[in-house]
Structure formats: C-alpha cells, structure tokens
N, C-alpha and C. Protein backbone atom coordinates (compact mmCIF):
# COMPACT_ATOMS: atom_id res chain seq x y z
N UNK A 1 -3.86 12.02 -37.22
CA UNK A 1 -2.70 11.68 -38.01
C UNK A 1 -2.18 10.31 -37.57
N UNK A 2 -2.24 9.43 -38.09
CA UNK A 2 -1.38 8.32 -38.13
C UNK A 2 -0.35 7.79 -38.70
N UNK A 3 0.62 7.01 -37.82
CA UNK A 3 2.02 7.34 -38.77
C UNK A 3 2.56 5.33 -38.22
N UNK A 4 3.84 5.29 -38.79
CA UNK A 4 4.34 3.90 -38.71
C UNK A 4 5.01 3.97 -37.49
N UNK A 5 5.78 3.10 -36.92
CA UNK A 5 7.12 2.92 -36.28
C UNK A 5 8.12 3.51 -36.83
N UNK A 6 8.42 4.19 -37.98
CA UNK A 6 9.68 4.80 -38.47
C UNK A 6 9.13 6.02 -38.64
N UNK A 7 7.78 6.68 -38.05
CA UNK A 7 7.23 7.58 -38.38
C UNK A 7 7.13 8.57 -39.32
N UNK A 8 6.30 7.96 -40.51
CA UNK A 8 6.08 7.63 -41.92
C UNK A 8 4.43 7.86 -41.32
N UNK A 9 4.10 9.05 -41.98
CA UNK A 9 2.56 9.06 -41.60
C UNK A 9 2.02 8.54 -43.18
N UNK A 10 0.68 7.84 -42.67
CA UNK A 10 -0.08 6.71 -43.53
C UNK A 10 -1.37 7.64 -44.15
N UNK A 11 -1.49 8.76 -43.35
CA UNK A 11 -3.32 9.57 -43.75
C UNK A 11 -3.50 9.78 -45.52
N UNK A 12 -2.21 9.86 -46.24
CA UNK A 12 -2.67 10.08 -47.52
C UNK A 12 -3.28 8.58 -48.19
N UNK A 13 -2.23 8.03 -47.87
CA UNK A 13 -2.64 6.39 -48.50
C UNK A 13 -3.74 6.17 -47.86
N UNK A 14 -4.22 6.28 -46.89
CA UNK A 14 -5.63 5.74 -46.14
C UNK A 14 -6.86 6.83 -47.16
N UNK A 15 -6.29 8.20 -47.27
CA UNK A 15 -7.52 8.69 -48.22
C UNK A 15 -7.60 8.35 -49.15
N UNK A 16 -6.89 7.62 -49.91
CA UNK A 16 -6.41 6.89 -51.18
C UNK A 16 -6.99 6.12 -51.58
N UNK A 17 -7.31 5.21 -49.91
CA UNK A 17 -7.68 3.81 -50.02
C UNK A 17 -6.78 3.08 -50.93
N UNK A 18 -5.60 2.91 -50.56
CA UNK A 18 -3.72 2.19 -50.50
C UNK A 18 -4.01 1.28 -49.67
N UNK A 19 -4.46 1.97 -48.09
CA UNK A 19 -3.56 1.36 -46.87
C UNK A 19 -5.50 1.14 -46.06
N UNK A 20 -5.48 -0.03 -45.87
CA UNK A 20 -6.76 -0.55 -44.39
C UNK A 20 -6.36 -0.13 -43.48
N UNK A 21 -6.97 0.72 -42.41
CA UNK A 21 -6.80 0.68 -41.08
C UNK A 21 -7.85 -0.56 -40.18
N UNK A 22 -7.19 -1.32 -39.62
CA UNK A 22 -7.96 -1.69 -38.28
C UNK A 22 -7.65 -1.62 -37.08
N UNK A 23 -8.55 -0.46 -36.25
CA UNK A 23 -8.79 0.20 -35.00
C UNK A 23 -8.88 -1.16 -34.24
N UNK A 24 -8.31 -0.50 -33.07
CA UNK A 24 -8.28 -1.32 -31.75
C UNK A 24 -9.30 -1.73 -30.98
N UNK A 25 -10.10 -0.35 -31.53
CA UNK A 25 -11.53 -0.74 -30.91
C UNK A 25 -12.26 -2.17 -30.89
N UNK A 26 -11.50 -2.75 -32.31
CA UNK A 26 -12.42 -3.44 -32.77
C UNK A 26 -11.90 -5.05 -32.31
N UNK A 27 -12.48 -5.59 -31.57
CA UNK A 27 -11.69 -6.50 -30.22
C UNK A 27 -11.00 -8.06 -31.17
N UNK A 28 -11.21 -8.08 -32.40
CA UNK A 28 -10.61 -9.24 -33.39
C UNK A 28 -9.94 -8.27 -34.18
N UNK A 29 -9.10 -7.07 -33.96
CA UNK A 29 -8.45 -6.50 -35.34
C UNK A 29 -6.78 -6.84 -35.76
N UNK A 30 -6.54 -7.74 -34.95
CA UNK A 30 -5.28 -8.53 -35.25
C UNK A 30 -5.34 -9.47 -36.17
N UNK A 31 -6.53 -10.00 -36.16
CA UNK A 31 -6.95 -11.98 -36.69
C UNK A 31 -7.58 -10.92 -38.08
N UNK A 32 -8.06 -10.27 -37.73
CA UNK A 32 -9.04 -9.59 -38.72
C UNK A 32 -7.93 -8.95 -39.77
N UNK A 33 -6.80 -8.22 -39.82
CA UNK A 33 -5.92 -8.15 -40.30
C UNK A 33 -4.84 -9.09 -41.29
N UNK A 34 -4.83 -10.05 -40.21
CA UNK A 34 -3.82 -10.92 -40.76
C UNK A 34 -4.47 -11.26 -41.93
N UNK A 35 -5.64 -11.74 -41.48
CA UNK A 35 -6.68 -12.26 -42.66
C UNK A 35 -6.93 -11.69 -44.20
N UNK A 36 -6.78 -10.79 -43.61
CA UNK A 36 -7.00 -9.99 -44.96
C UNK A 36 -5.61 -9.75 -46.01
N UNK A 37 -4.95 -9.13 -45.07
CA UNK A 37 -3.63 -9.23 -45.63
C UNK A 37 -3.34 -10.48 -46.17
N UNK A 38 -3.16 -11.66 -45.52
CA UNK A 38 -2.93 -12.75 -46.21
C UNK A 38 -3.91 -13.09 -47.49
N UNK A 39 -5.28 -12.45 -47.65
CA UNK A 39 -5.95 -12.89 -48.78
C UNK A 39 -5.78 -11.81 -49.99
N UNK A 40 -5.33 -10.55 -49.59
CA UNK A 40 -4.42 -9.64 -50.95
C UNK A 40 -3.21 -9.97 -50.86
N UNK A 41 -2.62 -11.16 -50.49
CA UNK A 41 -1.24 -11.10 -50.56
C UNK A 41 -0.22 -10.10 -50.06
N UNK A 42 -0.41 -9.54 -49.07
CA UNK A 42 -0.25 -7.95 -48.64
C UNK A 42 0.91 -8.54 -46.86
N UNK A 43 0.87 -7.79 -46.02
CA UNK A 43 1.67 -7.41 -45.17
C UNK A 43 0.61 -6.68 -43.98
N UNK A 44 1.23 -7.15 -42.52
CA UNK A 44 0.44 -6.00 -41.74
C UNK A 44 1.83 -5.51 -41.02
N UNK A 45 1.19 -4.10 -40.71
CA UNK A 45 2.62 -3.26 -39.62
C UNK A 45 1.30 -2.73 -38.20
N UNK A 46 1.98 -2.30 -37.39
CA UNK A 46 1.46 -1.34 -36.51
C UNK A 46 1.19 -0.14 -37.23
N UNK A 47 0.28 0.60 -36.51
CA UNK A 47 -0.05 2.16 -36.79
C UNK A 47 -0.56 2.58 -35.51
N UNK A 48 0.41 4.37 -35.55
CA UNK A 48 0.35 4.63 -34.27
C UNK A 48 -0.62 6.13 -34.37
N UNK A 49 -0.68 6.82 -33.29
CA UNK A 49 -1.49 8.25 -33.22
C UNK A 49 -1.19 8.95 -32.28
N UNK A 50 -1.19 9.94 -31.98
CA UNK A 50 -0.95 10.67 -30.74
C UNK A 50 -2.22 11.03 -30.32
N UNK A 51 -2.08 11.07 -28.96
CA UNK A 51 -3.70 10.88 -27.83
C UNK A 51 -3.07 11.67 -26.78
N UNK A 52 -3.54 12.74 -26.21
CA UNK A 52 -3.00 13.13 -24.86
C UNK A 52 -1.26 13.50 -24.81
N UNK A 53 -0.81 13.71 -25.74
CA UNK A 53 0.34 14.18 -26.09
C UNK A 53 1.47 12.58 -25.76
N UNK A 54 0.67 11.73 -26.19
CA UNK A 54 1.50 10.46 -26.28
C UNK A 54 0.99 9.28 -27.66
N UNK A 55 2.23 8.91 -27.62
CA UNK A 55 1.86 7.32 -28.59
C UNK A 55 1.37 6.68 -28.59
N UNK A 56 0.28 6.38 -29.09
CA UNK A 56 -0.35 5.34 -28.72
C UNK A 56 -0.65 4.07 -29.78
N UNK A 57 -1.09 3.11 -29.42
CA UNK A 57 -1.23 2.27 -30.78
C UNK A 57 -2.88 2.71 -31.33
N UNK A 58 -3.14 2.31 -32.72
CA UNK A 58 -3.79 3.03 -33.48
C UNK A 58 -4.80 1.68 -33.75
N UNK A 59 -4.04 1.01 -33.99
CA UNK A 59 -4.23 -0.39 -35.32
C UNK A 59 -3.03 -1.18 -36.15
N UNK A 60 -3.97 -2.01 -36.86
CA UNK A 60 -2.99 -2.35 -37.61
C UNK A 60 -3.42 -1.82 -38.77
N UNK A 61 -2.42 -1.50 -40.03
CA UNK A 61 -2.61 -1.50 -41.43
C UNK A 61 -2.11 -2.11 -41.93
N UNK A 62 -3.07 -2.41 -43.18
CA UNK A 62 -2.37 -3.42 -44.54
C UNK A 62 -2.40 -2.61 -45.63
N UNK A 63 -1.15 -2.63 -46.49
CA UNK A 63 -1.35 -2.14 -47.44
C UNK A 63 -1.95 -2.59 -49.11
N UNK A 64 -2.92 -2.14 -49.54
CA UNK A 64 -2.76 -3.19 -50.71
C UNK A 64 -2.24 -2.90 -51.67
C-alpha cells in the first residue's frame, strides 16, 4: 500500500495507470521523475509504504 504525506493512499490510481511510481531502488529516480513530470506537464510528490511497521519512503510519483 502506498500512500502520500497527507496519507491519501495512491494503489488505485497506480492500477489505473493515473499515477508513475519511481522506486528508490532505482539510484536516478529523482532526476528520472522530475523529467518526466516536467515533460507531461505534471507534478512530483513523495510516496510512502510501511516496511517493518514503519514509514518509509517509497518513491516518487507523478501524476498524469
């Protein structure tokens, strides 16, 4: 489950394909974000998850 900072979970829009996730894993997913967002004209926020019974950061999402 992933949700915002106002914890607003995102999983429907992501099955939707609404909302991009980019995982942390992925060691450019900030630049990789912005990027995109800026080329749909779009916005990025944080997205968070719970891991081990804590918050953690997720990614970023853009919505389009």
């Amino acid at each position: 489950m992933y949700f915002t900072a106002a914890n607003v979970t995102i999983d429907k829009r992501m099955e939707e394909g609404k909302t991009l996730l980019f995982p942390v894993t992925d060691p450019d997913y900030r630049q990789k974000a912005e990027k995109f967002a800026k080329q749909i004209r779009s916005y990025c926020y944080d997205a968070f998850k719970i891991e081990n019974k804590k918050t953690v950061l997720a990614g970023i999402a853009v919505p389009r």
